[in-house]
Structure formats: structure tokens, C-alpha cells
N, C-alpha and C. Protein backbone atom coordinates (compact mmCIF):
# COMPACT_ATOMS: atom_id res chain seq x y z
N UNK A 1 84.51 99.75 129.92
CA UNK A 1 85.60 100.70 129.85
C UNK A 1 86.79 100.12 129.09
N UNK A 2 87.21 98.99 129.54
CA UNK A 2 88.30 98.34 128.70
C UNK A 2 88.07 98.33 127.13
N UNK A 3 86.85 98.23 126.60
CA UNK A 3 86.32 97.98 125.21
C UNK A 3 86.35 98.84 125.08
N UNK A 4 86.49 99.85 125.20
CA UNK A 4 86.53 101.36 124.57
C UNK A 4 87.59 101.56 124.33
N UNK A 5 88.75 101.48 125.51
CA UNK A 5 90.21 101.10 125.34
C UNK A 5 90.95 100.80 123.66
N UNK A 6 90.22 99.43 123.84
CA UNK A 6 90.80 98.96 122.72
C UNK A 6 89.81 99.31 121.43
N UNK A 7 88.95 99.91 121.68
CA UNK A 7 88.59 99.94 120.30
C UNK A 7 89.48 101.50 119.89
N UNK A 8 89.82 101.91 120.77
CA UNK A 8 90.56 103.53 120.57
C UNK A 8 92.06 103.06 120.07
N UNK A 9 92.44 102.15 120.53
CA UNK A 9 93.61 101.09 119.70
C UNK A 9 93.19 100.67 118.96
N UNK A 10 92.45 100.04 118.02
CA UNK A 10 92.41 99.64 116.98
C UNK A 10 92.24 99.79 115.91
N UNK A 11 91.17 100.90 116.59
CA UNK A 11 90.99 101.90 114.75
C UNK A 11 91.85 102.41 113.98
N UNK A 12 92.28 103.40 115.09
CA UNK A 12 94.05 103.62 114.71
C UNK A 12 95.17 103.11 113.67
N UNK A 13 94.79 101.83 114.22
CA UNK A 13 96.41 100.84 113.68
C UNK A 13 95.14 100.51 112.26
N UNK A 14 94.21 99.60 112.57
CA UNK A 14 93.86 99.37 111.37
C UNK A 14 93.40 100.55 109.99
N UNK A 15 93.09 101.43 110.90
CA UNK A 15 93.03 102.81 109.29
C UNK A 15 95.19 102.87 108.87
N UNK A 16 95.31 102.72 109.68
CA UNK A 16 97.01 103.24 109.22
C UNK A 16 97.38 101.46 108.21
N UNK A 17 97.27 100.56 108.89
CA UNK A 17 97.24 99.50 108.10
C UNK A 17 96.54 99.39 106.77
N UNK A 18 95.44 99.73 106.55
CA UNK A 18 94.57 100.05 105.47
C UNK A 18 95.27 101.05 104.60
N UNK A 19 95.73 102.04 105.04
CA UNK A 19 95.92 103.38 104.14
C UNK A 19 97.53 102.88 103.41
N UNK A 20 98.35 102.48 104.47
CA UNK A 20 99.39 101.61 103.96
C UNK A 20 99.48 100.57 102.75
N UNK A 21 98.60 99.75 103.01
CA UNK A 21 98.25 99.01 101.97
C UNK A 21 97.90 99.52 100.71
N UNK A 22 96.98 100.66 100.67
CA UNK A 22 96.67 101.33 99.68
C UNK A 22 97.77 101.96 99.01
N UNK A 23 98.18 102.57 99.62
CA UNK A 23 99.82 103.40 99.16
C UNK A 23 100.43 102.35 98.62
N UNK A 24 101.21 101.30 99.13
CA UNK A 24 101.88 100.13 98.70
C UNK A 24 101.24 99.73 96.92
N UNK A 25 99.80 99.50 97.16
CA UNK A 25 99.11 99.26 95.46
C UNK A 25 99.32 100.33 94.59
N UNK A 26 99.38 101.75 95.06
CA UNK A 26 99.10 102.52 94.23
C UNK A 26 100.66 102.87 93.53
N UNK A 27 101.70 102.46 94.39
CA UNK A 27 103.38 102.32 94.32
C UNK A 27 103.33 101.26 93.06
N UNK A 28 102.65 100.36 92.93
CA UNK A 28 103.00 99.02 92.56
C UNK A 28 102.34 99.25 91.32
N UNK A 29 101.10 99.70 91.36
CA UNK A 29 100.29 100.27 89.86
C UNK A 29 100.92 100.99 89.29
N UNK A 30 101.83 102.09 89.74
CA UNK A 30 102.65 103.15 89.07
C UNK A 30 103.86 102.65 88.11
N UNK A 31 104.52 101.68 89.09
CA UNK A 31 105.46 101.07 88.27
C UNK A 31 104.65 100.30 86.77
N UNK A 32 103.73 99.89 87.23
CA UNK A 32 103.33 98.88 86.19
C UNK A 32 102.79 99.88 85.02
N UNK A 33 102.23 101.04 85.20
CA UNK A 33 101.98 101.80 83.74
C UNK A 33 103.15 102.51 83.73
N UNK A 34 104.09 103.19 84.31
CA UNK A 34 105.57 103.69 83.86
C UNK A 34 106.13 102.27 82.71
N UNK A 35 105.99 101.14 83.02
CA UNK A 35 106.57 100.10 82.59
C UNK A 35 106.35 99.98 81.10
N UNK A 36 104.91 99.33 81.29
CA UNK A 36 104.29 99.38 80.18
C UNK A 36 104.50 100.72 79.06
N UNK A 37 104.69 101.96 79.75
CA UNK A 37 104.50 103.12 78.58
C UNK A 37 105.74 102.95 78.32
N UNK A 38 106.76 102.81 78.69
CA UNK A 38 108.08 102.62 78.11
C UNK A 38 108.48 101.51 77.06
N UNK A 39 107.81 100.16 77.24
CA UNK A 39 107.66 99.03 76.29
C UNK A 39 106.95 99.68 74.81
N UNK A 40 106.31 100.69 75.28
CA UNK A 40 105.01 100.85 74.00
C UNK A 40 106.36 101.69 73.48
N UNK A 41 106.78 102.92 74.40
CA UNK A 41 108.05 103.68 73.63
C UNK A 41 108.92 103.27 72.87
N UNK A 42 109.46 102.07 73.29
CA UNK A 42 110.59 101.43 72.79
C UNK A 42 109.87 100.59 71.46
N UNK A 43 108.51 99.64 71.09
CA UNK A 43 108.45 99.44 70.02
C UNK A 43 108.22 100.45 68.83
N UNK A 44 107.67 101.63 69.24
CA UNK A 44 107.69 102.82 68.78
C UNK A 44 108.72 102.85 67.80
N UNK A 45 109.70 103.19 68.93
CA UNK A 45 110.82 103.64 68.62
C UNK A 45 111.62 102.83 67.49
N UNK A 46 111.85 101.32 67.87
CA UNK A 46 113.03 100.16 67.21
C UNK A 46 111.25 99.72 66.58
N UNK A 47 110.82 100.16 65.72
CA UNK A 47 109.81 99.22 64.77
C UNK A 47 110.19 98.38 63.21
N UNK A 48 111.43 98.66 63.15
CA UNK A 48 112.28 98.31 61.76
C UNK A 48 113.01 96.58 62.15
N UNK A 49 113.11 95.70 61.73
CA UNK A 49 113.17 94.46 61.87
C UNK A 49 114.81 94.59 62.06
N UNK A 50 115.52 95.58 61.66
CA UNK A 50 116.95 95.39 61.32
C UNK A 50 117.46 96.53 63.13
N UNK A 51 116.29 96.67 63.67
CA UNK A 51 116.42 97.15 64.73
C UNK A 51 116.12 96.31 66.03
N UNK A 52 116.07 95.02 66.00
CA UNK A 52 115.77 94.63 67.35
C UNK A 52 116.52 93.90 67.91
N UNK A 53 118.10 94.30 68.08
CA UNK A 53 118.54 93.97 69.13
C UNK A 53 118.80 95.49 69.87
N UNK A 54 118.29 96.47 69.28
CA UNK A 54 118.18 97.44 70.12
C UNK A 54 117.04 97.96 70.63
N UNK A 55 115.72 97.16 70.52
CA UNK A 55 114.50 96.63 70.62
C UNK A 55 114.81 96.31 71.95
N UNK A 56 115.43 95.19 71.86
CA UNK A 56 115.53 94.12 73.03
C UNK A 56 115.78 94.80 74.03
N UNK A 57 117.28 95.78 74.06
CA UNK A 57 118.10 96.37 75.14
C UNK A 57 117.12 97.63 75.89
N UNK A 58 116.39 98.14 74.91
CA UNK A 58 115.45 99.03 75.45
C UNK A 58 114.13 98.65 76.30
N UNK A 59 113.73 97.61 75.63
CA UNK A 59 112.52 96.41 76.69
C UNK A 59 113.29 95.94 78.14
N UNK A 60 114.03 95.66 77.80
CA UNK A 60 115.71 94.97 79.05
C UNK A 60 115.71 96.10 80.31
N UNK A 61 115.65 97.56 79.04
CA UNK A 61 115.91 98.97 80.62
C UNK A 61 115.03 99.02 81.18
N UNK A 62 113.79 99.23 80.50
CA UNK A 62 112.04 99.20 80.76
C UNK A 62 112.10 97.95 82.08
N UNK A 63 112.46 97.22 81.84
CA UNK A 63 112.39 96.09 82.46
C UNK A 63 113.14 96.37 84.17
N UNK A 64 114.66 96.68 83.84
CA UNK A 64 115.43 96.82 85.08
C UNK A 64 114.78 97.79 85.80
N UNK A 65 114.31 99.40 84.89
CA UNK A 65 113.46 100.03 85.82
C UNK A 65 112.46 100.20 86.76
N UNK A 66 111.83 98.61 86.08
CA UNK A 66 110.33 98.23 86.63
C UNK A 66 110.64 97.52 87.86
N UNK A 67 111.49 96.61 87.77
CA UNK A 67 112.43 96.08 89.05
C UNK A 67 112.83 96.99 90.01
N UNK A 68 113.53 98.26 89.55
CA UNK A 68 114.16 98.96 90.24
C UNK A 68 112.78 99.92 91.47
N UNK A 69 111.74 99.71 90.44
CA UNK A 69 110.64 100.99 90.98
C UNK A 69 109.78 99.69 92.20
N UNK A 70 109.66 98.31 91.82
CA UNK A 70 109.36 97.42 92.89
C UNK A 70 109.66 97.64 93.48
N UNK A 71 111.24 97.73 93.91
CA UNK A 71 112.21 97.32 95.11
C UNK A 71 111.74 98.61 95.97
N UNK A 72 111.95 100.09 95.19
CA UNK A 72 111.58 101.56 95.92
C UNK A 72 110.23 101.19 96.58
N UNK A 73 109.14 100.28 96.11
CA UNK A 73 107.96 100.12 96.43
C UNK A 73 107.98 99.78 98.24
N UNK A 74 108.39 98.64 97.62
CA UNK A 74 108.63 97.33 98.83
C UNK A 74 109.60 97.61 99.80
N UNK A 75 110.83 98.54 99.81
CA UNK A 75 111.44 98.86 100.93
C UNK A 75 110.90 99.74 101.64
């Protein structure tokens, strides 16, 4: 009887632990192709040699955003 108990506790927590985890990767994958498609945008965009320090600043936002979309992840 007790083993039944806990297996009725455990499934529980571990499917919610599991599904969590999943969510968390799929948060973390999102950022990482938002990221990336914005890097591809920005060489796109600044492809002229007399353009890359505005190259840079646009890789830089790409960048803070990708940070910014971690942090939304992870809190």
C-alpha cells in the first residue's frame, strides 16, 4: 500500500520535472535561432566593408537580445 503511495507521488513530480525541462530547452533553442537569424540579418544588411562598425552595433543588439531572451528563459 505504501508503494503505491509513492509511486502516485512520483510520477507526478517527475512528468512535471520532465515537461519542465523540456520547455526550459525549447526557451533556450528559440533564443538561439531568433539569434542567429538576426546575425544572418545584420550581415545582410551592413555587407559593404565601409559599413562595419554598424555591422558590429547590430551583431552587439542580436547579441544583448540573445542575453536578454536567456535571462526570460531562466527566470
Amino acid at each position: 500500500m505504501q508503494q503505491m503511495t509513492i509511486k502516485r507521488l512520483v510520477l507526478p513530480v517527475a512528468l512535471f520535472t520532465m515537461s519542465t525541462a523540456m520547455i526550459w530547452a525549447g526557451c533556450i533553442s528559440d533564443c538561439k535561432h531568433e539569434y542567429e537569424a538576426e546575425v544572418e540579418s545584420c550581415k545582410s544588411q551592413y555587407d559593404d566593408p565601409e559599413d562595419a562598425d554598424d555591422l558590429q552595433q547590430c551583431i552587439q543588439n542580436a547579441e544583448d537580445e540573445y542575453q536578454s531572451c536567456i535571462d526570460e528563459c531562466t527566470s
